[in-house]
N, C-alpha and C. Protein backbone atom coordinates (compact mmCIF):
# COMPACT_ATOMS: atom_id res chain seq x y z
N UNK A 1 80.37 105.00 144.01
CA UNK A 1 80.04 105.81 142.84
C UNK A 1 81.35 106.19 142.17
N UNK A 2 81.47 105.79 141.15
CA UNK A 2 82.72 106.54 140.13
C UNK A 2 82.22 106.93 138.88
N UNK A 3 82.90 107.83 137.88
CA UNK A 3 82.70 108.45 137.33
C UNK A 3 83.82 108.11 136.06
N UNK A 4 83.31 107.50 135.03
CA UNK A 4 84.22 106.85 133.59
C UNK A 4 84.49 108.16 132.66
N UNK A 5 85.73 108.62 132.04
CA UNK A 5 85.52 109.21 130.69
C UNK A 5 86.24 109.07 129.91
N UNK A 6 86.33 108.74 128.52
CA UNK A 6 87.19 108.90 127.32
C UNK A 6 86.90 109.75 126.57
N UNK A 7 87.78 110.85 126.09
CA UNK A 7 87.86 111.49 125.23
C UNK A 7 87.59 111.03 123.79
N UNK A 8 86.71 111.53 123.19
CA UNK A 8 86.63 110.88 121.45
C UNK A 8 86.84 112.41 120.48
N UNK A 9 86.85 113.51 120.62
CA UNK A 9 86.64 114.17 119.73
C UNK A 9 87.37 115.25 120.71
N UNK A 10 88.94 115.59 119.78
CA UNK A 10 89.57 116.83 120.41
C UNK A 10 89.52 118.18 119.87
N UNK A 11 89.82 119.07 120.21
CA UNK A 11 89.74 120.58 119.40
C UNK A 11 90.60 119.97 118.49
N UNK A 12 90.15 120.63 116.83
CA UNK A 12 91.09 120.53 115.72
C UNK A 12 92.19 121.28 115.25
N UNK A 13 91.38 122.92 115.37
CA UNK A 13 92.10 123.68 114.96
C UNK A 13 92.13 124.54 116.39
N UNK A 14 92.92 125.77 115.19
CA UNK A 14 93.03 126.97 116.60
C UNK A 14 91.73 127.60 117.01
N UNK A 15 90.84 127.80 116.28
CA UNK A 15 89.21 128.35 116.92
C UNK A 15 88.98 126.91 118.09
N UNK A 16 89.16 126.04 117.72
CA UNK A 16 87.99 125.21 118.84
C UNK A 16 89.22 124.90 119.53
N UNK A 17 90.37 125.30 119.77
CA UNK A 17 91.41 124.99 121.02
C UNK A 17 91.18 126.17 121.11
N UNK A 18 91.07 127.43 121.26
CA UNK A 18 89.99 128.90 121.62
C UNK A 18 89.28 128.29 122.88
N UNK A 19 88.50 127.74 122.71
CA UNK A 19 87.47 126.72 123.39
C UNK A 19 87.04 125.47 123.64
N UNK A 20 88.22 124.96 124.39
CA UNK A 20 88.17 123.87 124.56
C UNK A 20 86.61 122.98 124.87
N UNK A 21 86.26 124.12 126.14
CA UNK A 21 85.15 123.39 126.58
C UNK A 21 84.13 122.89 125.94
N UNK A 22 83.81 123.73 124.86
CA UNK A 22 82.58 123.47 123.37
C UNK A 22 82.88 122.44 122.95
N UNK A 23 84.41 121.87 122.73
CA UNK A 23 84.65 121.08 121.41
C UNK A 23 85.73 120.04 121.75
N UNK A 24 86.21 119.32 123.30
CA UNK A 24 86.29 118.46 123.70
C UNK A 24 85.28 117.66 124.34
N UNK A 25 84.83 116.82 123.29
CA UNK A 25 83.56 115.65 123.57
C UNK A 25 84.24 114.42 124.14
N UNK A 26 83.08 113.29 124.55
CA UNK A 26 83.21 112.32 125.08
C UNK A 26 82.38 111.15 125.29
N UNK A 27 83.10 110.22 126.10
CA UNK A 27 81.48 109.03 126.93
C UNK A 27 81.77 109.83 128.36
N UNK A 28 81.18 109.66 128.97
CA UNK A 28 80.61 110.11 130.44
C UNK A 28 79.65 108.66 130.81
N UNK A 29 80.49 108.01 131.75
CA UNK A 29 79.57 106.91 132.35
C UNK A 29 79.49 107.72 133.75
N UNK A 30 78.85 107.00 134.41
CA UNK A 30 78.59 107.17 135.86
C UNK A 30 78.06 105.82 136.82
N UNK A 31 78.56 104.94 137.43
CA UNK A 31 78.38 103.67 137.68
C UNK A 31 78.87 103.65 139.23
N UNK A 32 77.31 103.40 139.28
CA UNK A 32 77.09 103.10 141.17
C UNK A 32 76.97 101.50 142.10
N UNK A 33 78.61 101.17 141.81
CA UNK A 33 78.31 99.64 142.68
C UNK A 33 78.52 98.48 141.43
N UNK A 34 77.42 98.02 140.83
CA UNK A 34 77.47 97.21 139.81
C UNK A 34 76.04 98.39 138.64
N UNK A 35 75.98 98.99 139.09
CA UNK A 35 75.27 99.58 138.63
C UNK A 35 75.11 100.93 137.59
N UNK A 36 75.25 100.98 136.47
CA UNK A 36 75.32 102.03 135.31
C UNK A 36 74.24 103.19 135.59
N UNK A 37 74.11 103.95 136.02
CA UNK A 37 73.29 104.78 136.11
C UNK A 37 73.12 105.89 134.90
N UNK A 38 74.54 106.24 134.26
CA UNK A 38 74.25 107.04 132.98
C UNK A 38 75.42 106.65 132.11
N UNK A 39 75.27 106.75 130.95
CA UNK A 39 76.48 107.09 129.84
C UNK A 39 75.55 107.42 128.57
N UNK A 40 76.51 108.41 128.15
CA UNK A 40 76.47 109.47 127.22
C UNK A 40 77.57 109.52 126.32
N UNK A 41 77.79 109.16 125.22
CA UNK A 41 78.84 109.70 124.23
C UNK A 41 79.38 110.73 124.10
N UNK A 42 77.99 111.99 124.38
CA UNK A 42 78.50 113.39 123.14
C UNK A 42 78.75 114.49 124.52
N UNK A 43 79.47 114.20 125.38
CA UNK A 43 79.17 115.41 126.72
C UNK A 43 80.60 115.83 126.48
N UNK A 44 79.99 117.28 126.58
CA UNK A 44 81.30 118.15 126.56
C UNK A 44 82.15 117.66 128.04
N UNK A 45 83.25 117.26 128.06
CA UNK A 45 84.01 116.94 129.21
C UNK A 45 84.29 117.80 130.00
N UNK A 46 85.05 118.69 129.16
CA UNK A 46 85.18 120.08 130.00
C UNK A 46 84.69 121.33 130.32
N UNK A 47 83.62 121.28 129.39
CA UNK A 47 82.05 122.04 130.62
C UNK A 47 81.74 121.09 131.31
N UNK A 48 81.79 120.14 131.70
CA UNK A 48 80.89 119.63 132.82
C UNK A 48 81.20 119.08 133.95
N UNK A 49 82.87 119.11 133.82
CA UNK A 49 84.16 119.74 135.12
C UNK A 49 84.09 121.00 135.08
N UNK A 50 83.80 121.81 134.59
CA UNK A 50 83.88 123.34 135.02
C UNK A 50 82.87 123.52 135.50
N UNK A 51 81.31 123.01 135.42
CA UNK A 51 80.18 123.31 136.38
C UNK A 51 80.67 122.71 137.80
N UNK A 52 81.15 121.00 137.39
CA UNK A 52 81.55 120.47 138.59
C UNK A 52 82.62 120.91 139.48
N UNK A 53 83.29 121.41 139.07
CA UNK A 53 83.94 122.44 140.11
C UNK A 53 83.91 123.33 140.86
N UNK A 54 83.00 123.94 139.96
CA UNK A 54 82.55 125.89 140.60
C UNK A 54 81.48 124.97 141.64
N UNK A 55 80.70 123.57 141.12
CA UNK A 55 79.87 122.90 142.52
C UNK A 55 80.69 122.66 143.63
N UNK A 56 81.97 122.01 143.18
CA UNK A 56 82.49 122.02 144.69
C UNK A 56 82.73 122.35 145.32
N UNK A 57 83.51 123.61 144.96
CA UNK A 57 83.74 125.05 145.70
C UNK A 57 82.50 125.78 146.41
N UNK A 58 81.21 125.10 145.82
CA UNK A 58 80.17 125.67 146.50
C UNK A 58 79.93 124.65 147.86
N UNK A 59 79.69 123.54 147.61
CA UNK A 59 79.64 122.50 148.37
C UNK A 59 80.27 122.35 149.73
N UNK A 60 81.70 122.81 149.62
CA UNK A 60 82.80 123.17 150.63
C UNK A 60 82.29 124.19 151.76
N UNK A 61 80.99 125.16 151.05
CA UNK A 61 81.12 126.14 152.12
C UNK A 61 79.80 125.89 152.66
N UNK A 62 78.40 124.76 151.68
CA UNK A 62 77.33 124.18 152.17
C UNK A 62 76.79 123.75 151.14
N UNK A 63 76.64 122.72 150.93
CA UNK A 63 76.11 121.14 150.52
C UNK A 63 74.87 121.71 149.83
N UNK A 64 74.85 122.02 148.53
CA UNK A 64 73.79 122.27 147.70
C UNK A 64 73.91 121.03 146.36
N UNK A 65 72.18 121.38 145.83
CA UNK A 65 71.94 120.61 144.23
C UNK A 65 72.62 121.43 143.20
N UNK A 66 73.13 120.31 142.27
CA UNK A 66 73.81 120.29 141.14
C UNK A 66 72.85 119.43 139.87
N UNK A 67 72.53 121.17 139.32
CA UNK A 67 71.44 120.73 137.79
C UNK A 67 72.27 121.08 136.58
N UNK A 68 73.37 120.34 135.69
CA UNK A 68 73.63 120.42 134.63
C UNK A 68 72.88 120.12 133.31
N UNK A 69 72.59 120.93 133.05
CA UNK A 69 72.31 121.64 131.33
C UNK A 69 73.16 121.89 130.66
N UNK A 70 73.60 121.56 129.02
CA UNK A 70 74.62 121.55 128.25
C UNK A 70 74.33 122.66 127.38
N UNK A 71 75.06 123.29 126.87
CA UNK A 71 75.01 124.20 125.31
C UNK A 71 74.66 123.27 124.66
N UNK A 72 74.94 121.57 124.12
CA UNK A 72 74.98 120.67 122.85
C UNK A 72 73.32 119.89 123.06
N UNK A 73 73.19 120.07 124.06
CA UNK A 73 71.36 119.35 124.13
C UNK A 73 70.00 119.94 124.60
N UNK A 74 69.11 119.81 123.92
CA UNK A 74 67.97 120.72 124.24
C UNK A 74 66.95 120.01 126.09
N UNK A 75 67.52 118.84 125.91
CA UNK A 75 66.78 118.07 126.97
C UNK A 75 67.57 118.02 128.45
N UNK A 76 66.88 118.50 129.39
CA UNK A 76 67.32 118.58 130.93
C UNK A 76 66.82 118.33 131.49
N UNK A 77 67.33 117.47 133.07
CA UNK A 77 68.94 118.05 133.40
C UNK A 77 69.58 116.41 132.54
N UNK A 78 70.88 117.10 131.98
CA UNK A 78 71.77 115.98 131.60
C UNK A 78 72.18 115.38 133.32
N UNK A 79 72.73 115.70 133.88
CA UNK A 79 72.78 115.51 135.41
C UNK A 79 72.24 116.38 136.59
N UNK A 80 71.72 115.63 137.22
CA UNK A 80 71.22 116.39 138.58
C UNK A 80 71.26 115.54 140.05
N UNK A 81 72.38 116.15 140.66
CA UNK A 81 71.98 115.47 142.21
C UNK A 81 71.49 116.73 143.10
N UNK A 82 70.26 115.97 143.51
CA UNK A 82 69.67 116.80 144.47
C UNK A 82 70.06 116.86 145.84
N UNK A 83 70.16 117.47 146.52
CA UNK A 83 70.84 117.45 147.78
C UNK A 83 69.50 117.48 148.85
N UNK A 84 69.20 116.54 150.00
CA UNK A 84 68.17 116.42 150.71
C UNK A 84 69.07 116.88 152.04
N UNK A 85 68.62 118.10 152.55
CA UNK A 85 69.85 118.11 153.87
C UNK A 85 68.98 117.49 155.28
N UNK A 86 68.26 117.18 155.32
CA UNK A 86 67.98 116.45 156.04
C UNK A 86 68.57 115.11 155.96
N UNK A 87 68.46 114.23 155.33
CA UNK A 87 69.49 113.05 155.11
C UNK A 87 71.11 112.85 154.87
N UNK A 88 70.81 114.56 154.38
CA UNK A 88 72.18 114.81 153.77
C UNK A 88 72.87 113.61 152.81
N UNK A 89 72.09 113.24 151.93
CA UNK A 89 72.21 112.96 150.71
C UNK A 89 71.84 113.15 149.41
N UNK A 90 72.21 112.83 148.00
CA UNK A 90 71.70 113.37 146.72
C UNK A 90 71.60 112.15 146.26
N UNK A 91 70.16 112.63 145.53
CA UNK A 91 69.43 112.02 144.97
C UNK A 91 69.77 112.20 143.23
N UNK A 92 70.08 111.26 142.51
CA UNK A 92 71.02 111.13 141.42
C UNK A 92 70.03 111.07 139.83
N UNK A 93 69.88 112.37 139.31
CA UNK A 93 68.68 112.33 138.23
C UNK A 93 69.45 112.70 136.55
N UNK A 94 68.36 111.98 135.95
CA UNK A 94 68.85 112.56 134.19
C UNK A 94 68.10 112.13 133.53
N UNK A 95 67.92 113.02 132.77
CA UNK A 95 66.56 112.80 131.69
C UNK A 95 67.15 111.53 130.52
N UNK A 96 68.45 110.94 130.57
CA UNK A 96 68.84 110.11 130.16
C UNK A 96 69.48 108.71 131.54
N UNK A 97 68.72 108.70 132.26
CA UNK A 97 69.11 107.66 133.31
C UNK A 97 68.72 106.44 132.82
N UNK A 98 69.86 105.70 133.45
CA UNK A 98 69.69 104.40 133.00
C UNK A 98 69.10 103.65 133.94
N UNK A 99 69.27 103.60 135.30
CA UNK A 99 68.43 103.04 136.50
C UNK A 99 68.08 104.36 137.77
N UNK A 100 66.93 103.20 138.59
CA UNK A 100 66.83 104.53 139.42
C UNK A 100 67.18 103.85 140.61
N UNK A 101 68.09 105.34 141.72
CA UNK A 101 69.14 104.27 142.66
C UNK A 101 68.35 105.70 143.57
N UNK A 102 69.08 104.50 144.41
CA UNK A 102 68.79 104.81 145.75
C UNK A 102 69.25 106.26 146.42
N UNK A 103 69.26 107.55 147.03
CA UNK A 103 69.97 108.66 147.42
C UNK A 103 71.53 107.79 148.06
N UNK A 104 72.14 109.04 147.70
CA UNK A 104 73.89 108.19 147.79
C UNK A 104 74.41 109.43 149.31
N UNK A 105 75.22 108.97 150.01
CA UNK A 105 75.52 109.66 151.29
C UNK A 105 76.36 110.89 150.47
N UNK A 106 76.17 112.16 150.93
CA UNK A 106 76.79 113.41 151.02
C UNK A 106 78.22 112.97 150.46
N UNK A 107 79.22 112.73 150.90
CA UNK A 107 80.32 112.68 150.51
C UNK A 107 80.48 111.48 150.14
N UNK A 108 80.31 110.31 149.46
CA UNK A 108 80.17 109.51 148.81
C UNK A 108 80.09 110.62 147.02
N UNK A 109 79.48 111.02 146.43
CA UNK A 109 78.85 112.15 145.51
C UNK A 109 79.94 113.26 145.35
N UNK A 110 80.40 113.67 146.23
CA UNK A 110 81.69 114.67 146.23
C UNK A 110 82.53 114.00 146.15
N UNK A 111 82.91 112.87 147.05
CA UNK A 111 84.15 112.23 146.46
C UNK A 111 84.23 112.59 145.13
N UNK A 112 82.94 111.93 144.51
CA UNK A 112 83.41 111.11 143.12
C UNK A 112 83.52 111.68 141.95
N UNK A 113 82.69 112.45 142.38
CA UNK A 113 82.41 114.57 141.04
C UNK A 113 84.27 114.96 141.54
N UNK A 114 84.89 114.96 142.90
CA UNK A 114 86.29 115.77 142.85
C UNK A 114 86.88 114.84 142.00
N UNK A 115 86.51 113.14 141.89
CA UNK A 115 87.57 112.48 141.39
C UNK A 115 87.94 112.60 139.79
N UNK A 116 86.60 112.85 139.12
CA UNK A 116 86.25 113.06 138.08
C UNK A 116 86.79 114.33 137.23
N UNK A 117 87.14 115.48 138.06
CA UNK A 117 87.64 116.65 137.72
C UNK A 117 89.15 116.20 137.60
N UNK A 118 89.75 115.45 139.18
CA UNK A 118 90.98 115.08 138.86
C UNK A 118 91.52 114.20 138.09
N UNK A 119 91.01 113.45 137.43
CA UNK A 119 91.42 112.50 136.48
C UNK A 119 90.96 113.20 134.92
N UNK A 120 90.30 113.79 134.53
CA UNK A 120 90.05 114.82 133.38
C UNK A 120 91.26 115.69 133.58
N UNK A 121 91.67 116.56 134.33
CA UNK A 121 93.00 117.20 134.64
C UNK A 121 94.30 116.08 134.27
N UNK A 122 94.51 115.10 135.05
CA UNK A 122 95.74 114.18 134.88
C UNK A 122 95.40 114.03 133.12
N UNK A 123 94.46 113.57 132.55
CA UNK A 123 94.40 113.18 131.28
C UNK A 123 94.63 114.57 130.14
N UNK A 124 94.52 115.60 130.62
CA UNK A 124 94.84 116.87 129.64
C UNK A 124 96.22 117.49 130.56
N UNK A 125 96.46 116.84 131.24
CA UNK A 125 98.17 117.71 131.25
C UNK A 125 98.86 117.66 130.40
N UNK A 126 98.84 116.24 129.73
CA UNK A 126 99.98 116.25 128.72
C UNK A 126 99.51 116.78 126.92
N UNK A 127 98.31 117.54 127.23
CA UNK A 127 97.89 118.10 126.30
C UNK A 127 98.32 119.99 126.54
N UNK A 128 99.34 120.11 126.13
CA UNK A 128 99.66 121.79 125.82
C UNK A 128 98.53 122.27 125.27
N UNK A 129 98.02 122.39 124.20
CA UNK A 129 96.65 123.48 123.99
C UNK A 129 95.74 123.43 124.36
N UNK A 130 95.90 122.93 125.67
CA UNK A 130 94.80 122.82 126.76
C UNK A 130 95.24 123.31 127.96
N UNK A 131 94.92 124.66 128.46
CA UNK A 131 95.34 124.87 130.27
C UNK A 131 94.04 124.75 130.74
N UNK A 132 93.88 123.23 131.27
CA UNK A 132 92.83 123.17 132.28
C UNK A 132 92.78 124.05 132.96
N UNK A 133 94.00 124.39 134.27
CA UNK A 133 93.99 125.31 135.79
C UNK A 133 93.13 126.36 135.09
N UNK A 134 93.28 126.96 134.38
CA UNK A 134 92.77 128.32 133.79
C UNK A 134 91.68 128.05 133.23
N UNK A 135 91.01 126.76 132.86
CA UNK A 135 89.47 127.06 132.60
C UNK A 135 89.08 127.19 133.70
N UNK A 136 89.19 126.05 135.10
CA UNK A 136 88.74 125.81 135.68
C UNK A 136 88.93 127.09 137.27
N UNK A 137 89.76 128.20 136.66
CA UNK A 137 90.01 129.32 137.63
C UNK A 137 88.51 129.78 137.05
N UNK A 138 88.55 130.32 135.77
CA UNK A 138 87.36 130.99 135.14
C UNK A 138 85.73 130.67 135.39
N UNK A 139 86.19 129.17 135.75
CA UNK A 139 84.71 128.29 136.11
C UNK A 139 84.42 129.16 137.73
N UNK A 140 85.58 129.35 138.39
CA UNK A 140 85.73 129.53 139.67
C UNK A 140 84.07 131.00 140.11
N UNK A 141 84.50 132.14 138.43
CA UNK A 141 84.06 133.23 138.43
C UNK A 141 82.31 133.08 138.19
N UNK A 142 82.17 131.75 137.90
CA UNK A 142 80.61 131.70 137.08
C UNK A 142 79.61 131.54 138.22
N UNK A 143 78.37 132.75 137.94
CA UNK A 143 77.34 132.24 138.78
C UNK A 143 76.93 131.08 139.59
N UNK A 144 76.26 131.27 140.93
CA UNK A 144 75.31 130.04 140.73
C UNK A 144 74.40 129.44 140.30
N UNK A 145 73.79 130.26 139.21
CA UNK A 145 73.04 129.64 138.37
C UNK A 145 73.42 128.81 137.48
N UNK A 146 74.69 128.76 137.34
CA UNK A 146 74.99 127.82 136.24
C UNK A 146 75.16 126.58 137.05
N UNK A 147 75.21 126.11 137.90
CA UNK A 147 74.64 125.01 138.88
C UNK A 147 73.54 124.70 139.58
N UNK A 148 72.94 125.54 139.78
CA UNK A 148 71.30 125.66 140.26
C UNK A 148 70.05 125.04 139.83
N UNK A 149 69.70 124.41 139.93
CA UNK A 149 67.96 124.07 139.31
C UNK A 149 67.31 125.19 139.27
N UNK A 150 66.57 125.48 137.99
CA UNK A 150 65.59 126.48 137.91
C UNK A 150 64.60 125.77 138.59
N UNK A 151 63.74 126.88 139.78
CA UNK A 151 63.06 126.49 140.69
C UNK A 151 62.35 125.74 140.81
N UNK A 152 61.36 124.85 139.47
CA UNK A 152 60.56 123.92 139.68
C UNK A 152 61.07 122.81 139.14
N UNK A 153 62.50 122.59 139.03
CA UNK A 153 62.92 121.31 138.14
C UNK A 153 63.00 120.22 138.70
N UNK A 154 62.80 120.37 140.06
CA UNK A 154 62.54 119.11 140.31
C UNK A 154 61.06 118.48 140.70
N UNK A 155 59.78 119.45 139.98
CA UNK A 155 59.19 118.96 140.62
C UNK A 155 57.94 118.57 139.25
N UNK A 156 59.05 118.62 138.11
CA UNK A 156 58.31 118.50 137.18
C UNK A 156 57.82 117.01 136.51
């Protein structure tokens, strides 16, 4: 499982470098094997390393689902791996999926969400009006609801 992104649309001015996360867009692939499972053009990059982070930090202390919902789209989940702890694997969902795959092993899934944060980081270092560390401290502070499935989402 790896995780593709290019930046297409950077903050312009000083309001949307204010906020990076709103107004650095992108593609977001996600490709399992030979296999495309999602891509998306318009995903905020850096909300969706800042959910994926505050997930990992959760993950580290016990292996939960990750339901991302965007501010920019009315339709959910843009991503969701469900976590089965009995198998101890996640099951890989989106109301924009492109195939349906098989549950992927526990850390197979974390790998590839940490790799994804770290290569979004390497690609905005050399961007000054951007301090990733410091969104992603702030992500540190956010509920778990902002990673959580509302309770029946997966059974809808």
């Amino acid at each position: 499982m790896r995780f593709e992104q290019e930046v297409l649309i950077w903050p312009r001015n000083d309001l949307e470098r204010e906020l990076p996360g709103a107004y650095l867009e992108g593609t977001l692939r996600i490709i399992v094997g030979d296999t495309r499972f999602f891509e998306d053009i318009g995903i905020l990059l850096i909300e969706f390393a800042e959910v994926a982070h505050r997930w990992l930090l959760e993950c580290r202390r016990e292996p939960c689902s990750l339901y991302y919902v965007s501010m920019d789209f009315e339709e959910e989940p843009i991503l969701a791996f469900c976590y089965d702890v009995a198998t101890e694997t996640f099951a890989l969902q989106s109301v924009w999926a492109e195939a349906e795959l098989e549950p992927l092993p526990r850390d197979t899934v974390i790998t590839a969400v940490a790799s994804y944060v770290d290569a979004l980081r390497d690609q905005l270092a050399a961007t000054p009006d951007i301090d990733f560390e410091a969104l992603l401290a702030k992500a540190e502070t956010m509920e778990r609801s902002c990673f959580s499935p509302p309770t029946d989402a997966f059974t809808r």
